[in-house]
N, C-alpha and C. Protein backbone atom coordinates (compact mmCIF):
# COMPACT_ATOMS: atom_id res chain seq x y z
N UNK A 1 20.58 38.56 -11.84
CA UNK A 1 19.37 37.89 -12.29
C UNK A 1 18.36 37.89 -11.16
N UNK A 2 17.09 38.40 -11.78
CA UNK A 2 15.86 38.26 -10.25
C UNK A 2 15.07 37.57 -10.42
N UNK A 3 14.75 36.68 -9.35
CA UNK A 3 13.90 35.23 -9.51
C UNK A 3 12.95 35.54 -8.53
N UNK A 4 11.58 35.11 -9.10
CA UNK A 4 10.74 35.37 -8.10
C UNK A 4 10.60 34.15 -6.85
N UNK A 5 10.65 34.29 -5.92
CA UNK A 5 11.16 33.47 -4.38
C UNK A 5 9.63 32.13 -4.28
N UNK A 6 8.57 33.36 -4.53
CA UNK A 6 7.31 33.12 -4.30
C UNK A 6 7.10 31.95 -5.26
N UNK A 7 7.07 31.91 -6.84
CA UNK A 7 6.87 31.28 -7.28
C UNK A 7 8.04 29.89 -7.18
N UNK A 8 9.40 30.22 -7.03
CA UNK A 8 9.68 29.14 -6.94
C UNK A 8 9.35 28.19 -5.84
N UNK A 9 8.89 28.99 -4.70
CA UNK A 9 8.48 28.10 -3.51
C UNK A 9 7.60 27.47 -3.72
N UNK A 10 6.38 27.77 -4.40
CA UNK A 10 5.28 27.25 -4.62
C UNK A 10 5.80 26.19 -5.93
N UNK A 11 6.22 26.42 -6.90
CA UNK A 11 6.38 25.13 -7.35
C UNK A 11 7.41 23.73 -7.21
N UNK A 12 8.31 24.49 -6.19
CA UNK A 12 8.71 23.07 -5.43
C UNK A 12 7.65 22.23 -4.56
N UNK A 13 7.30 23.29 -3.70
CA UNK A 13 5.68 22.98 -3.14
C UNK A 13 5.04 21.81 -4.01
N UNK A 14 4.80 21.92 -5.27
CA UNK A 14 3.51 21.41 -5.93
C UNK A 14 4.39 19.96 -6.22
N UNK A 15 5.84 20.43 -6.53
CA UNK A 15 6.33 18.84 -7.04
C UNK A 15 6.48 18.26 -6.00
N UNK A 16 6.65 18.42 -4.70
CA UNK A 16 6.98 17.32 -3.21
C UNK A 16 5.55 17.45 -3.26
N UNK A 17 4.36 17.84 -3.44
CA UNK A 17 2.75 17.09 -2.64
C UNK A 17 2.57 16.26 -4.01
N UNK A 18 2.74 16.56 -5.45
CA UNK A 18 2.41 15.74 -6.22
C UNK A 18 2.53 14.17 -6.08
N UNK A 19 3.63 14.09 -5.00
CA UNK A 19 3.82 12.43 -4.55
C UNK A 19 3.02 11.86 -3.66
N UNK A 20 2.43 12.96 -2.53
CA UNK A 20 1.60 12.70 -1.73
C UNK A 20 0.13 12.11 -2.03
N UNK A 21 -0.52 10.73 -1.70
CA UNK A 21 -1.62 10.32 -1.96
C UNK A 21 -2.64 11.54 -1.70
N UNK A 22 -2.86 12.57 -0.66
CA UNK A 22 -3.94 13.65 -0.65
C UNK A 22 -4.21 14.61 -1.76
N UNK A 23 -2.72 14.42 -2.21
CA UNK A 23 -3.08 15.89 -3.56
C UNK A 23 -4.04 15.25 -4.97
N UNK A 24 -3.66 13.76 -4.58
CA UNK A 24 -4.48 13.47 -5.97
C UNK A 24 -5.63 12.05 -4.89
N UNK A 25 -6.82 11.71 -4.95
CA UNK A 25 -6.72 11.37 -3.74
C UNK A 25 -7.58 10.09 -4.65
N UNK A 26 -7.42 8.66 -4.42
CA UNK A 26 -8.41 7.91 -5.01
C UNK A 26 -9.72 8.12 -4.54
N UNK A 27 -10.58 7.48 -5.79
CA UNK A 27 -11.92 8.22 -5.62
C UNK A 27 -13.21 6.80 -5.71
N UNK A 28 -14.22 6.72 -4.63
CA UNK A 28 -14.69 5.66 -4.82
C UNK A 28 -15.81 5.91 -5.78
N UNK A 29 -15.53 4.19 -6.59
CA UNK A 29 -16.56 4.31 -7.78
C UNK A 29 -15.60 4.64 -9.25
N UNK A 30 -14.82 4.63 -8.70
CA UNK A 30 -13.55 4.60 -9.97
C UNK A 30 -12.54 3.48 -10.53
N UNK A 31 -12.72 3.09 -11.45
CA UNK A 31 -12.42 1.88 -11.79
C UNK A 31 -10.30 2.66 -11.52
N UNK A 32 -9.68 0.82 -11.06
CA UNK A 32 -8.22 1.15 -10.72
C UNK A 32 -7.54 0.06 -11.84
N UNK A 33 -6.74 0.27 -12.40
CA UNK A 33 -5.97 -0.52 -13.38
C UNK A 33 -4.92 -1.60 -12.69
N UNK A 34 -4.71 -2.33 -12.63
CA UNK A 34 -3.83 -3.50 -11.48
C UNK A 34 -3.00 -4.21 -12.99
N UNK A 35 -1.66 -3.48 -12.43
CA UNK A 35 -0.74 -4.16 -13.30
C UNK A 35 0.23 -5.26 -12.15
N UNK A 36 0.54 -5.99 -12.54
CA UNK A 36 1.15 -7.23 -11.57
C UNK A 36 2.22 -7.31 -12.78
N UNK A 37 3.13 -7.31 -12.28
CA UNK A 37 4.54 -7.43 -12.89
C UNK A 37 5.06 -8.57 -13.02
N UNK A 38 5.16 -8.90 -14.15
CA UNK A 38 5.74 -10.90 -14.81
C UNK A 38 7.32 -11.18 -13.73
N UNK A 39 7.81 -10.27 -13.11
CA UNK A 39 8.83 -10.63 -12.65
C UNK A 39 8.56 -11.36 -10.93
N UNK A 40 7.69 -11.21 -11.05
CA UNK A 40 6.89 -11.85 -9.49
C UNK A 40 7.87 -13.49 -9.46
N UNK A 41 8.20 -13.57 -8.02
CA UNK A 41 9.02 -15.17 -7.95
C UNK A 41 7.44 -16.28 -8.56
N UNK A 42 7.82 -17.49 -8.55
CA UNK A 42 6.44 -18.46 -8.63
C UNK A 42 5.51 -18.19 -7.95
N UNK A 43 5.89 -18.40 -6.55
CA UNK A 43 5.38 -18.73 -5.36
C UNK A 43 3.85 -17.48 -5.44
N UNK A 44 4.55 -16.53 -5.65
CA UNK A 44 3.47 -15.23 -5.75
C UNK A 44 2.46 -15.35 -7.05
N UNK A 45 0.81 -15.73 -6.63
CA UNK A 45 0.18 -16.40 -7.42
C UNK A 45 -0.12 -15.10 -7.99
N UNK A 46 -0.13 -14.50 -9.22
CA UNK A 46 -0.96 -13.25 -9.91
C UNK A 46 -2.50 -13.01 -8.93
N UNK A 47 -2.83 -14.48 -9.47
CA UNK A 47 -4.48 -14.18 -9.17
C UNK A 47 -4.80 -13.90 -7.51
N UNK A 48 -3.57 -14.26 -6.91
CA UNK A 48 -4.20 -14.10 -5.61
C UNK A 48 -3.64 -12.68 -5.03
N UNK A 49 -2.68 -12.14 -5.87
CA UNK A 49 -2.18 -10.88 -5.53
C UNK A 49 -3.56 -9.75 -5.90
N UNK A 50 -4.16 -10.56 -7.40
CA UNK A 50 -5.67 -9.45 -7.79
C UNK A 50 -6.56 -9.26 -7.04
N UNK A 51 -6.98 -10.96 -6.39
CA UNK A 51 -7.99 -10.82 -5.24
C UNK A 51 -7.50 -9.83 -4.00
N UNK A 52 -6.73 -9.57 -3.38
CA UNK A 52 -6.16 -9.17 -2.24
C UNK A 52 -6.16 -7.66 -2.67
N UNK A 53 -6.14 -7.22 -3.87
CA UNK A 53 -5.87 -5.80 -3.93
C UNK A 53 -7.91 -5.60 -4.61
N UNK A 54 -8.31 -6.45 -5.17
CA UNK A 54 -9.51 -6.52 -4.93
C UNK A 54 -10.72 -6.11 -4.01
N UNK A 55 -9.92 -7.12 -3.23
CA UNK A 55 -10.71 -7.30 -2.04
C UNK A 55 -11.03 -6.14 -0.97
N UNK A 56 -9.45 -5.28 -0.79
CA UNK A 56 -9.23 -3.89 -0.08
C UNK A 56 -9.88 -2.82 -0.83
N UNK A 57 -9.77 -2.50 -2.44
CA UNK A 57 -10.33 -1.85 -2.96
C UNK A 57 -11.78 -1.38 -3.09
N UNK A 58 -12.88 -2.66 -2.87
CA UNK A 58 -14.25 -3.12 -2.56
C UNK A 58 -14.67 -2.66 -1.26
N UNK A 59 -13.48 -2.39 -0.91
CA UNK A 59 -13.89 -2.03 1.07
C UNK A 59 -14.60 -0.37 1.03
N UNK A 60 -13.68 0.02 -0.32
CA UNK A 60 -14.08 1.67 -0.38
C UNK A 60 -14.93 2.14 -1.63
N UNK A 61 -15.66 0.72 -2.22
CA UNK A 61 -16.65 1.45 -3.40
C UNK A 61 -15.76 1.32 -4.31
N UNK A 62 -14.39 0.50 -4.59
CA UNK A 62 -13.71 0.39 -5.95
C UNK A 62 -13.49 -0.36 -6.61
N UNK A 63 -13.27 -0.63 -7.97
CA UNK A 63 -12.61 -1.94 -8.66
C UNK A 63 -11.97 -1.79 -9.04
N UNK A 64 -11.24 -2.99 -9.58
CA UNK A 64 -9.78 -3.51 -10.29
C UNK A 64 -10.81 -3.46 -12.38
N UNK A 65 -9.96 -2.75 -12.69
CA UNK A 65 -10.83 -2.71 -14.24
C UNK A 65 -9.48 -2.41 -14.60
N UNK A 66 -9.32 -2.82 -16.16
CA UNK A 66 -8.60 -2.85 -17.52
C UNK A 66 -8.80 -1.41 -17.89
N UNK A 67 -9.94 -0.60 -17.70
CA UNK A 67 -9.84 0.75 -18.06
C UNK A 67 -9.87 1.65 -17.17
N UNK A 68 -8.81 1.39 -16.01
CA UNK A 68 -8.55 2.15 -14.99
C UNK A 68 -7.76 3.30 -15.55
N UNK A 69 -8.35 4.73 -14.88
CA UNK A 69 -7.54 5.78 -15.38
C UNK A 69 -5.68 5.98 -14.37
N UNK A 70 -6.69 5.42 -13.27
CA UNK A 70 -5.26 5.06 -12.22
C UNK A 70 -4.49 3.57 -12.46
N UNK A 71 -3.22 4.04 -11.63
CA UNK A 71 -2.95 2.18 -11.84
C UNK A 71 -2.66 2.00 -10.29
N UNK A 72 -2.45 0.74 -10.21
CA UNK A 72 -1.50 0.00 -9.19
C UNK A 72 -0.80 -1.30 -9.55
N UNK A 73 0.46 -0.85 -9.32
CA UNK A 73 1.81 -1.82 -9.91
C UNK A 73 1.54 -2.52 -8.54
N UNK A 74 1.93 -4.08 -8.92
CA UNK A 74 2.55 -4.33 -7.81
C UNK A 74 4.08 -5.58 -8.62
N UNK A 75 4.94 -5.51 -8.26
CA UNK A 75 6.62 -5.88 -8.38
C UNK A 75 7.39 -6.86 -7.55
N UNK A 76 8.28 -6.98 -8.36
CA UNK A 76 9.84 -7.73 -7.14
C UNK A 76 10.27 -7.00 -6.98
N UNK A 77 11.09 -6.59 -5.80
CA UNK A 77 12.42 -6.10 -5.16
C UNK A 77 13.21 -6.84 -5.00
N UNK A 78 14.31 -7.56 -5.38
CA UNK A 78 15.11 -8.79 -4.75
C UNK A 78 15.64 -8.22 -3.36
N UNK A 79 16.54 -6.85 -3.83
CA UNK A 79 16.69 -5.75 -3.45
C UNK A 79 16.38 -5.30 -1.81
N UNK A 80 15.34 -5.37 -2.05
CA UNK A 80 14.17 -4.73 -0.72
C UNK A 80 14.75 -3.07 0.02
N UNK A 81 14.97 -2.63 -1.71
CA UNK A 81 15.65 -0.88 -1.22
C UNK A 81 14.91 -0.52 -0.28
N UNK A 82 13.31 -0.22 -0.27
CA UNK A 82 12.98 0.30 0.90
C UNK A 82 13.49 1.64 1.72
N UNK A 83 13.55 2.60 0.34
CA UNK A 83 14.28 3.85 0.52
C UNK A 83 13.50 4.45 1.86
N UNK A 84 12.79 4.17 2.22
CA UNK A 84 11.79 5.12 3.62
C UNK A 84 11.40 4.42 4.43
N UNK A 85 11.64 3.08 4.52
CA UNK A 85 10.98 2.09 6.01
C UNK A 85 11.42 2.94 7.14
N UNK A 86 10.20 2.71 7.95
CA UNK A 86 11.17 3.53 9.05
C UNK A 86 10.67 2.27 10.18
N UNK A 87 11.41 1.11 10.57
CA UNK A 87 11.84 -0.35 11.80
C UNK A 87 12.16 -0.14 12.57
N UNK A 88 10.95 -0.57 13.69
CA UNK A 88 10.75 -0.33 14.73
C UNK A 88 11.48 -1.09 15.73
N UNK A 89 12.17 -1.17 16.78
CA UNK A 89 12.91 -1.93 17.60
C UNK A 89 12.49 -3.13 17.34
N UNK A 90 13.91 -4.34 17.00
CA UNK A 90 13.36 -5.04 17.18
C UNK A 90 13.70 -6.01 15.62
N UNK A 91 13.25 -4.76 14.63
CA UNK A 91 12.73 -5.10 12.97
C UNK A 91 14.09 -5.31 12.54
N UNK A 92 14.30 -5.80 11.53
CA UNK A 92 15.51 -5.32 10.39
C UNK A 92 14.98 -5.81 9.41
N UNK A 93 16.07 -4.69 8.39
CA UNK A 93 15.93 -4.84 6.87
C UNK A 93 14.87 -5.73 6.36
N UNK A 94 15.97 -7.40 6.81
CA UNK A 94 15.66 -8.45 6.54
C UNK A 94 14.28 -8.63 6.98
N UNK A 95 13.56 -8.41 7.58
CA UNK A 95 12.52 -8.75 8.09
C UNK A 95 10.82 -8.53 6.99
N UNK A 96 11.72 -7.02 6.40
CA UNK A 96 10.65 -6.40 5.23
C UNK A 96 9.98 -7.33 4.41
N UNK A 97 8.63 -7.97 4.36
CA UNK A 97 7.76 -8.91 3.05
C UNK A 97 7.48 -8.16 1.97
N UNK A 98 7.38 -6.68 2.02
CA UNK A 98 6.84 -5.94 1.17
C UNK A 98 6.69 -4.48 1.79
N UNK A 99 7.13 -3.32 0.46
CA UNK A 99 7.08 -2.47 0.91
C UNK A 99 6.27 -0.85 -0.15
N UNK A 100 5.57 -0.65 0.07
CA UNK A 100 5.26 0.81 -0.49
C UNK A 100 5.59 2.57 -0.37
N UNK A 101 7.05 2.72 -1.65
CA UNK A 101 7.67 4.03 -1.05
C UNK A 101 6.25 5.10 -1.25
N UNK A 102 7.01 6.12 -0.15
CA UNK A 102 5.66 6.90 0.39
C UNK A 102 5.79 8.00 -0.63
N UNK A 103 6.92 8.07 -1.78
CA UNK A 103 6.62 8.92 -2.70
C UNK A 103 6.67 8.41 -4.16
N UNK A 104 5.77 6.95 -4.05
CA UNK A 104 5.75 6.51 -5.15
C UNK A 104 4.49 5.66 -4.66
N UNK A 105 3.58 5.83 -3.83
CA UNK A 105 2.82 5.19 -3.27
C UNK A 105 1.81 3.92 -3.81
N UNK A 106 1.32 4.36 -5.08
CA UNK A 106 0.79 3.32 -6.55
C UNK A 106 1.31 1.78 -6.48
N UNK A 107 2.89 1.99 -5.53
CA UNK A 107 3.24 0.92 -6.38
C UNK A 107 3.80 -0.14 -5.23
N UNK A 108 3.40 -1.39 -5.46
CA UNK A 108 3.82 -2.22 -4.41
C UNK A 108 4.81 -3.22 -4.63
N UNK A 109 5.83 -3.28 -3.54
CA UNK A 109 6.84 -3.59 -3.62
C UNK A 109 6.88 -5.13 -3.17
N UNK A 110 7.60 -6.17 -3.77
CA UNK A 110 7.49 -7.65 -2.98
C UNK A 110 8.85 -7.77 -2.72
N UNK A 111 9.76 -8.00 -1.47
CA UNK A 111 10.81 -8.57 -0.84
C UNK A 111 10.69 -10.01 -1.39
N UNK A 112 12.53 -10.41 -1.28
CA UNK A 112 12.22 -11.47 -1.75
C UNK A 112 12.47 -12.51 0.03
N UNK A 113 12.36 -11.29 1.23
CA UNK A 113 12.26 -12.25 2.53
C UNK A 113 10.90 -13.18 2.35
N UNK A 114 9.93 -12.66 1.72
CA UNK A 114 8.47 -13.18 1.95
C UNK A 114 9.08 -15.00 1.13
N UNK A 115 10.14 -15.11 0.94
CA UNK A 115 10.07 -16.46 0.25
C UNK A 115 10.85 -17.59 1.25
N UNK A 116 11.73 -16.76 2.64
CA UNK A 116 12.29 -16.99 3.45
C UNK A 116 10.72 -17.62 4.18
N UNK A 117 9.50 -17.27 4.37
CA UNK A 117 8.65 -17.34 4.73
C UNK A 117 7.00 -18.43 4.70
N UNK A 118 7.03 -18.28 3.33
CA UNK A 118 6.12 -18.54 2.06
C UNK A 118 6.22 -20.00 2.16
N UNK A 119 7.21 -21.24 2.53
CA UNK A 119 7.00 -22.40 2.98
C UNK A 119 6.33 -22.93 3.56
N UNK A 120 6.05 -22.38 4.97
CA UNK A 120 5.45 -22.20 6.21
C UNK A 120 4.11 -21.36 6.33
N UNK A 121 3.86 -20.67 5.94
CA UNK A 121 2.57 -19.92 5.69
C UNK A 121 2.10 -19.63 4.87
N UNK A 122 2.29 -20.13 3.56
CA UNK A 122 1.93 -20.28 2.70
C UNK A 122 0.89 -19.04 1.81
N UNK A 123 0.02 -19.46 1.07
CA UNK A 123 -0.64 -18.09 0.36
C UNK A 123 -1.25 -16.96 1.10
N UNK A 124 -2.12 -17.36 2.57
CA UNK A 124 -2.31 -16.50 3.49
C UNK A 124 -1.36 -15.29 3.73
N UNK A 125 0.41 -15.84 3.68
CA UNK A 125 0.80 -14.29 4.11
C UNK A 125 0.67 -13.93 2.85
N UNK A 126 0.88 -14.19 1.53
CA UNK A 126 0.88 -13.27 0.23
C UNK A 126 -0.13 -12.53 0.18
N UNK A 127 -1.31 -13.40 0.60
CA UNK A 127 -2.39 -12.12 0.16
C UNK A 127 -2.27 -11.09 1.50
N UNK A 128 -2.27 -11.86 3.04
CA UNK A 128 -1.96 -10.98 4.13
C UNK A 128 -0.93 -9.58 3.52
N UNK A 129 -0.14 -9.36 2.83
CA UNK A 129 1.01 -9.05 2.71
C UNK A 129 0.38 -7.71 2.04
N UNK A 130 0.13 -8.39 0.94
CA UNK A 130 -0.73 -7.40 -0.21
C UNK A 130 -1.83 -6.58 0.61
N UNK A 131 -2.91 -7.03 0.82
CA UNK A 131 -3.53 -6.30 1.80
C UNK A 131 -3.28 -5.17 2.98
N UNK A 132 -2.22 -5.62 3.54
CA UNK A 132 -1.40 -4.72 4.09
C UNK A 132 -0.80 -3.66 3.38
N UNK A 133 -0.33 -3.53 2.11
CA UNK A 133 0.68 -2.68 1.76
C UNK A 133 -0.78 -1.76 1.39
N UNK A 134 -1.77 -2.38 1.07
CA UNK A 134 -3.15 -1.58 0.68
C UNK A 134 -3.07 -0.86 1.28
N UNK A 135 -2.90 -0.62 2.53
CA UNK A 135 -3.02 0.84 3.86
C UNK A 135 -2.50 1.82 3.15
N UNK A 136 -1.19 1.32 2.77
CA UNK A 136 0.02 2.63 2.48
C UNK A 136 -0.58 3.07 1.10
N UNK A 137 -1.06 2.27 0.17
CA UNK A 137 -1.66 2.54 -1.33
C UNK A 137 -2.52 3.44 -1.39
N UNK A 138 -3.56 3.02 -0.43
CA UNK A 138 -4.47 3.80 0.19
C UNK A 138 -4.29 5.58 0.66
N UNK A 139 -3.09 5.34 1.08
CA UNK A 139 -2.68 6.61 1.26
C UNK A 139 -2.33 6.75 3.37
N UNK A 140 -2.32 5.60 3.77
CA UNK A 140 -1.82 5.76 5.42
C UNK A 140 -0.87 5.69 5.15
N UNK A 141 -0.11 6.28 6.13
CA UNK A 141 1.50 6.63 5.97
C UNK A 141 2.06 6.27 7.47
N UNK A 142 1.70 5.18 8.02
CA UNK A 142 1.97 4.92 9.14
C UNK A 142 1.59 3.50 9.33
N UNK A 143 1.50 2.99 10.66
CA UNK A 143 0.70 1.30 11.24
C UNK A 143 -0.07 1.78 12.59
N UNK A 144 -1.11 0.81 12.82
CA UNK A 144 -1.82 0.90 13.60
C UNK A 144 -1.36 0.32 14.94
N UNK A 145 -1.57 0.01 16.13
CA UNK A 145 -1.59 -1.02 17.03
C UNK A 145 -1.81 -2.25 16.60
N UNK A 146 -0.70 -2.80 17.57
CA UNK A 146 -0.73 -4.35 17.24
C UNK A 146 -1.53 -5.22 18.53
N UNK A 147 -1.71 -6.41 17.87
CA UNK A 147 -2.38 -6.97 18.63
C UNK A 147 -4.15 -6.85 18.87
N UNK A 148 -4.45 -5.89 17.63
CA UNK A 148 -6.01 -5.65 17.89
C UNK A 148 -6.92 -5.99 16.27
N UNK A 149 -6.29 -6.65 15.78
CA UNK A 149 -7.09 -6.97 14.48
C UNK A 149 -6.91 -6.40 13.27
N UNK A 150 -5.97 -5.53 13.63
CA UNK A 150 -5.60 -4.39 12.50
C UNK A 150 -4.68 -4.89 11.11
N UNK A 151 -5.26 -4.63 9.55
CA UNK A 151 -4.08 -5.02 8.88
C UNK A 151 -3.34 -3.86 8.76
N UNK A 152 -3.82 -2.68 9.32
CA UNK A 152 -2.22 -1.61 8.78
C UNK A 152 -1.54 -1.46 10.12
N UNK A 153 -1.67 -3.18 10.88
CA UNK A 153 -1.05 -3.21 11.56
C UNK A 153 0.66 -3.44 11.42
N UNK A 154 1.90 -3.42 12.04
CA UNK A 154 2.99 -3.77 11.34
C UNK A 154 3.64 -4.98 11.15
N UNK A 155 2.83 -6.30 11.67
CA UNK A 155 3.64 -7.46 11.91
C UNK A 155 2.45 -8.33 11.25
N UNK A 156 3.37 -9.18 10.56
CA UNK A 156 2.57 -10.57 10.28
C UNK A 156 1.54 -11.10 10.74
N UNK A 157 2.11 -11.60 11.75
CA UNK A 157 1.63 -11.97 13.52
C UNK A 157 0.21 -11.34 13.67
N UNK A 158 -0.05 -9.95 13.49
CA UNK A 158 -1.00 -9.60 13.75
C UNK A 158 -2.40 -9.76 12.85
N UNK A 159 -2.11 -9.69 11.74
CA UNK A 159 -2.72 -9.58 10.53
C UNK A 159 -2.95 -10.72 10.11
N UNK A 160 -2.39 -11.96 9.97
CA UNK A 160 -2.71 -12.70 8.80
C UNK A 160 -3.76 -13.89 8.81
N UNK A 161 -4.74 -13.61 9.97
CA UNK A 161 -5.91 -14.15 9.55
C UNK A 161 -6.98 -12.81 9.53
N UNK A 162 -6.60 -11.98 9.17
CA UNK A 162 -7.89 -10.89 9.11
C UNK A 162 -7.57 -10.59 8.01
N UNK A 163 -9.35 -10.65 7.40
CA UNK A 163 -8.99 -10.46 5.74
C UNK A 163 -10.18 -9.11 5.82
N UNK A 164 -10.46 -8.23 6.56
CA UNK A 164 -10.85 -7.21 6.34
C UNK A 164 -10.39 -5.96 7.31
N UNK A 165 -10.72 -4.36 6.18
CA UNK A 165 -10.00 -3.99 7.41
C UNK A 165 -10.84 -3.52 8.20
N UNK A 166 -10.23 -3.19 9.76
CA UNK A 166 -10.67 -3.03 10.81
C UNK A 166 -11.58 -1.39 10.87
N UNK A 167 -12.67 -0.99 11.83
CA UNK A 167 -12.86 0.02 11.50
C UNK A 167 -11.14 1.31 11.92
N UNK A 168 -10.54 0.52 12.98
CA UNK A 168 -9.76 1.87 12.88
C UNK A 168 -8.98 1.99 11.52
N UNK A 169 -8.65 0.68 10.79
CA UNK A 169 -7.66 0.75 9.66
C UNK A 169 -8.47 1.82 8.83
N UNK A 170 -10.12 1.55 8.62
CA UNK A 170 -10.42 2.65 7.80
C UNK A 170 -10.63 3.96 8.22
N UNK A 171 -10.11 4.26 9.33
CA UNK A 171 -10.80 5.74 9.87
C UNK A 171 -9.46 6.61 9.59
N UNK A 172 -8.07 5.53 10.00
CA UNK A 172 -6.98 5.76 10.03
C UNK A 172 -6.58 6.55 8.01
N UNK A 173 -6.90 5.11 7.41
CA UNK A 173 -6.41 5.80 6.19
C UNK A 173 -7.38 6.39 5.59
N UNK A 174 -8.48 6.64 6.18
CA UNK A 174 -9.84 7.99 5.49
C UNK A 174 -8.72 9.41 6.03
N UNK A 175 -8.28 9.23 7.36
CA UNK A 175 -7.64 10.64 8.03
C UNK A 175 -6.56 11.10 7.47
N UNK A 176 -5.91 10.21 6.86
CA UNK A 176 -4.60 11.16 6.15
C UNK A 176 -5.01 11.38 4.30
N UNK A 177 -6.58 11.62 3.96
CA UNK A 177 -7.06 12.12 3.08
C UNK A 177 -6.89 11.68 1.27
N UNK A 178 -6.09 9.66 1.36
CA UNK A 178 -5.27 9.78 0.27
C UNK A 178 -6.59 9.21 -0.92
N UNK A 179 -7.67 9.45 0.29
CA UNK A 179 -9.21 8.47 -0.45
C UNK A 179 -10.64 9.43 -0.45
N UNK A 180 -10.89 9.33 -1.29
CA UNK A 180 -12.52 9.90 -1.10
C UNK A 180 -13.60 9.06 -1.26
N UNK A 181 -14.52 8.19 -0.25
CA UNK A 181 -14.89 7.57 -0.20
C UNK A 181 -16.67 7.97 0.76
N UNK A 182 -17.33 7.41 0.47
CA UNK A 182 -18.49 7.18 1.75
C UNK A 182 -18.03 6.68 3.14
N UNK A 183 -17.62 5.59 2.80
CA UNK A 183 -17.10 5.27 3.78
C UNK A 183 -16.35 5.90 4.93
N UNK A 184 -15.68 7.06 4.38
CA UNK A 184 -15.06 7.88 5.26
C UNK A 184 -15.63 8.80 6.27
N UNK A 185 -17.07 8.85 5.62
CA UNK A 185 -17.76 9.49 6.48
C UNK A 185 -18.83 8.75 7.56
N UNK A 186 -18.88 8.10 7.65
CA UNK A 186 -19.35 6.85 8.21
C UNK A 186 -18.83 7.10 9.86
């Protein structure tokens, strides 16, 4: 039997980038569909999970609309599979509030550590949290430096009184291409 090499390369090719935020890339000025999943613990207010994915979305010319052709899930994990974290000295498992797999990127994940948490810091880290996973939604596939204002920074600690992002957060996730925006050119 003779198989052509070429084509099968290329369409494995197309199914591993199809996961990648660049091949399909959000677009500003495009309404985004925000599904929030009923399985959310209490503590995780809907409305403040909308504002927070809102709020990041607005940064690049976008909204949260009912007739979004895109979506963004956001979920429970009790779980916290977290098939691709990659924890940095220091981190564990346990430590994860939320996570976005990098080949399912749309969709945001809630740990149920953030409830280990959520006593003590109350709605700030939820929306901190959400906002953050925005980087990876966004299409960054990485964290910034800590300690400088950054939310696609990797720690709590750093982030959770900054409710916008920083210019490197946006230069950072304009550079790995998962957005088309004005802003990017800026």
């Amino acid at each position: 039997m003779n198989t052509n090499k070429g084509f099968l390369t290329s369409l494995i090719f197309s199914l591993l980038t199809a996961c990648d935020p660049a091949s399909s890339p959000w677009l500003a000025g495009e309404p985004i569909n925000l599904i929030i999943d009923s399985n959310l613990p209490k503590e995780i207010k809907p409305d403040l999970v909308k504002t927070a994915v809102q709020d990041r979305l607005a940064e690049f010319g976008m909204k949260v609309s009912p007739y979004g052709r895109r979506t963004i899930t956001v979920s429970y994990d009790p779980d916290c599979k977290c098939p691709n974290c990659m924890l940095s000295g220091g981190v564990s498992k346990d430590m994860v509030l939320a996570y976005v797999n990098m080949y399912d990127f749309d969709k945001i994940k809630i740990c149920k550590n953030i409830l280990t948490w959520y006593p003590e810091e109350g709605d700030n880290l939820v929306y901190s949290t959400i906002t953050h996973e925005m980087c990876h939604v966004l299409g960054f596939n990485g964290h910034n430096e800590v300690g400088k204002g950054n939310l696609c920074s990797p720690g709590y600690q750093d982030h959770g009184h900054t409710k916008k992002f920083s210019k490197q957060d946006i230069k950072d996730i304009c550079s790995f291409g998962g957005i088309k925006s004005t802003i990017c050119n800026q």
